[in-house]
Protein backbone atom coordinates (compact mmCIF):
# COMPACT_ATOMS: atom_id res chain seq x y z
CA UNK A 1 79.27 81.28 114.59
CA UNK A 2 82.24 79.74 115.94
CA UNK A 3 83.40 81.75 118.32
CA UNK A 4 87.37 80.65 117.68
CA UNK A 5 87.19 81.43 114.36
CA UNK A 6 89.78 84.36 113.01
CA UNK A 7 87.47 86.98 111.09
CA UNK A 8 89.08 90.17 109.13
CA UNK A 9 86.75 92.94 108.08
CA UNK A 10 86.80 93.36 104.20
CA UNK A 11 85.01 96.93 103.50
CA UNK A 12 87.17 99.20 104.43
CA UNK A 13 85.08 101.82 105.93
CA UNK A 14 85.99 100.96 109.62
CA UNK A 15 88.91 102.82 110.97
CA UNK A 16 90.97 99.99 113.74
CA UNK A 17 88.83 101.66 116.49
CA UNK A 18 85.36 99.93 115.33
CA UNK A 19 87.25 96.99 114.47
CA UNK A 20 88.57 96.45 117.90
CA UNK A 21 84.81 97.16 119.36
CA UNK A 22 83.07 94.88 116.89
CA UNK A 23 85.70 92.03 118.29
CA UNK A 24 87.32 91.69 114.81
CA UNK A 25 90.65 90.02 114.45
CA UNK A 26 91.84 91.99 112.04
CA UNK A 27 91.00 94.26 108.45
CA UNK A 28 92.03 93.21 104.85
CA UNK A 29 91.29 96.17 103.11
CA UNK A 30 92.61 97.44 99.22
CA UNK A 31 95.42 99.37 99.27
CA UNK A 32 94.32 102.06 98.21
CA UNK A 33 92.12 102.54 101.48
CA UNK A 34 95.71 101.56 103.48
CA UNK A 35 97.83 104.42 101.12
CA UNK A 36 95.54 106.56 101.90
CA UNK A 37 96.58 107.01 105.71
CA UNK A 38 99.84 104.49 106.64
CA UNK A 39 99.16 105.35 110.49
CA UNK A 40 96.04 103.02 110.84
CA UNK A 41 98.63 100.52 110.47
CA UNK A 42 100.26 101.12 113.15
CA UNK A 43 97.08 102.26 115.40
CA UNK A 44 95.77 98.64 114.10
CA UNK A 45 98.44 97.32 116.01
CA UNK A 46 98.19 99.06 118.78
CA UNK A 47 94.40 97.81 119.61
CA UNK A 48 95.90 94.57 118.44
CA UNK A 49 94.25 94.21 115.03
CA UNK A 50 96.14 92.45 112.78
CA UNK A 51 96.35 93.74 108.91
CA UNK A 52 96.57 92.62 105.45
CA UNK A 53 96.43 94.44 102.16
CA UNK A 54 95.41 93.23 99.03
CA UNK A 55 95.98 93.17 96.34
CA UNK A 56 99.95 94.92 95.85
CA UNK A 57 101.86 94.00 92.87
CA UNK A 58 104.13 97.17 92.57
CA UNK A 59 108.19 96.54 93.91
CA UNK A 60 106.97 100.67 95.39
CA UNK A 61 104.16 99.55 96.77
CA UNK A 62 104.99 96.27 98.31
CA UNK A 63 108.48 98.11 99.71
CA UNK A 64 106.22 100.64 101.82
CA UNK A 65 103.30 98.36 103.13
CA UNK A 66 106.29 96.19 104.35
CA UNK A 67 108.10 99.45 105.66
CA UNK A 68 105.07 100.02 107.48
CA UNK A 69 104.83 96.84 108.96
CA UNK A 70 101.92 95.31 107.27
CA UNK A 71 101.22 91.41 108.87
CA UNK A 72 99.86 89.90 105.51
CA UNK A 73 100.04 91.33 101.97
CA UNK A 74 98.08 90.20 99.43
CA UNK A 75 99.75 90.00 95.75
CA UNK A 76 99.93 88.66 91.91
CA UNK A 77 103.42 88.70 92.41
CA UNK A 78 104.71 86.10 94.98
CA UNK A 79 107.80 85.95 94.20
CA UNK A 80 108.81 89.06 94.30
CA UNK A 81 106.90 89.92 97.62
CA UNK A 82 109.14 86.94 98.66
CA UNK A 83 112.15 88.48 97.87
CA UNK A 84 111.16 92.29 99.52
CA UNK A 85 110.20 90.17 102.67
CA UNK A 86 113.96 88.26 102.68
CA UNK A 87 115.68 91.88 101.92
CA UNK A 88 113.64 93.30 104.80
C-alpha cells in the first residue's frame, strides 16, 4: 500500500520482463531458479530490477552469483560471502 515501499517478487516464476511490468523493484528468487539461466541477471539489470539470491552457502556458488553480478545474496555463511565480496 505504500507506494514508496521497495517490494521483490519471491516465486520465481516471473522472468525480469513481468517484473518490470508489474512495477516490482526487484526478484529474490532460490538459486536454483537463478543457476538455472545466469543471463536474467543481467537482463534484470537491464530493465533495472535489482536481484538477490537466497539462500547460497557454497565458496562455488557464492563465487559465480558474485561473478555474475548479483546485488544481494542471501547466505548461512556470512563470513565467508564477506570475504568473496572483499576478493572481488
Amino acid at each position: 500500500m505504500d507506494p514508496y515501499a521497495k517490494v521483490a517478487y519471491l516465486n520465481g516464476e516471473k522472468s525480469p520482463a513481468q517484473l518490470k511490468a508489474d512495477k516490482m523493484w526487484g526478484f529474490d528468487y532460490q538459486f536454483g531458479v537463478v543457476s538455472k539461466d545466469l543471463n536474467m541477471i543481467k537482463d534484470a539489470h537491464s530493465k533495472g530490477i535489482t536481484v538477490n539470491v537466497w539462500t547460497v552457502n557454497k565458496p562455488e556458488q557464492m563465487d559465480e552469483f558474485l561473478a555474475a553480478g548479483v546485488d544481494f545474496l542471501t547466505t548461512d555463511e556470512p563470513e565467508l560471502a564477506l570475504e568473496k565480496v572483499k576478493n572481488k
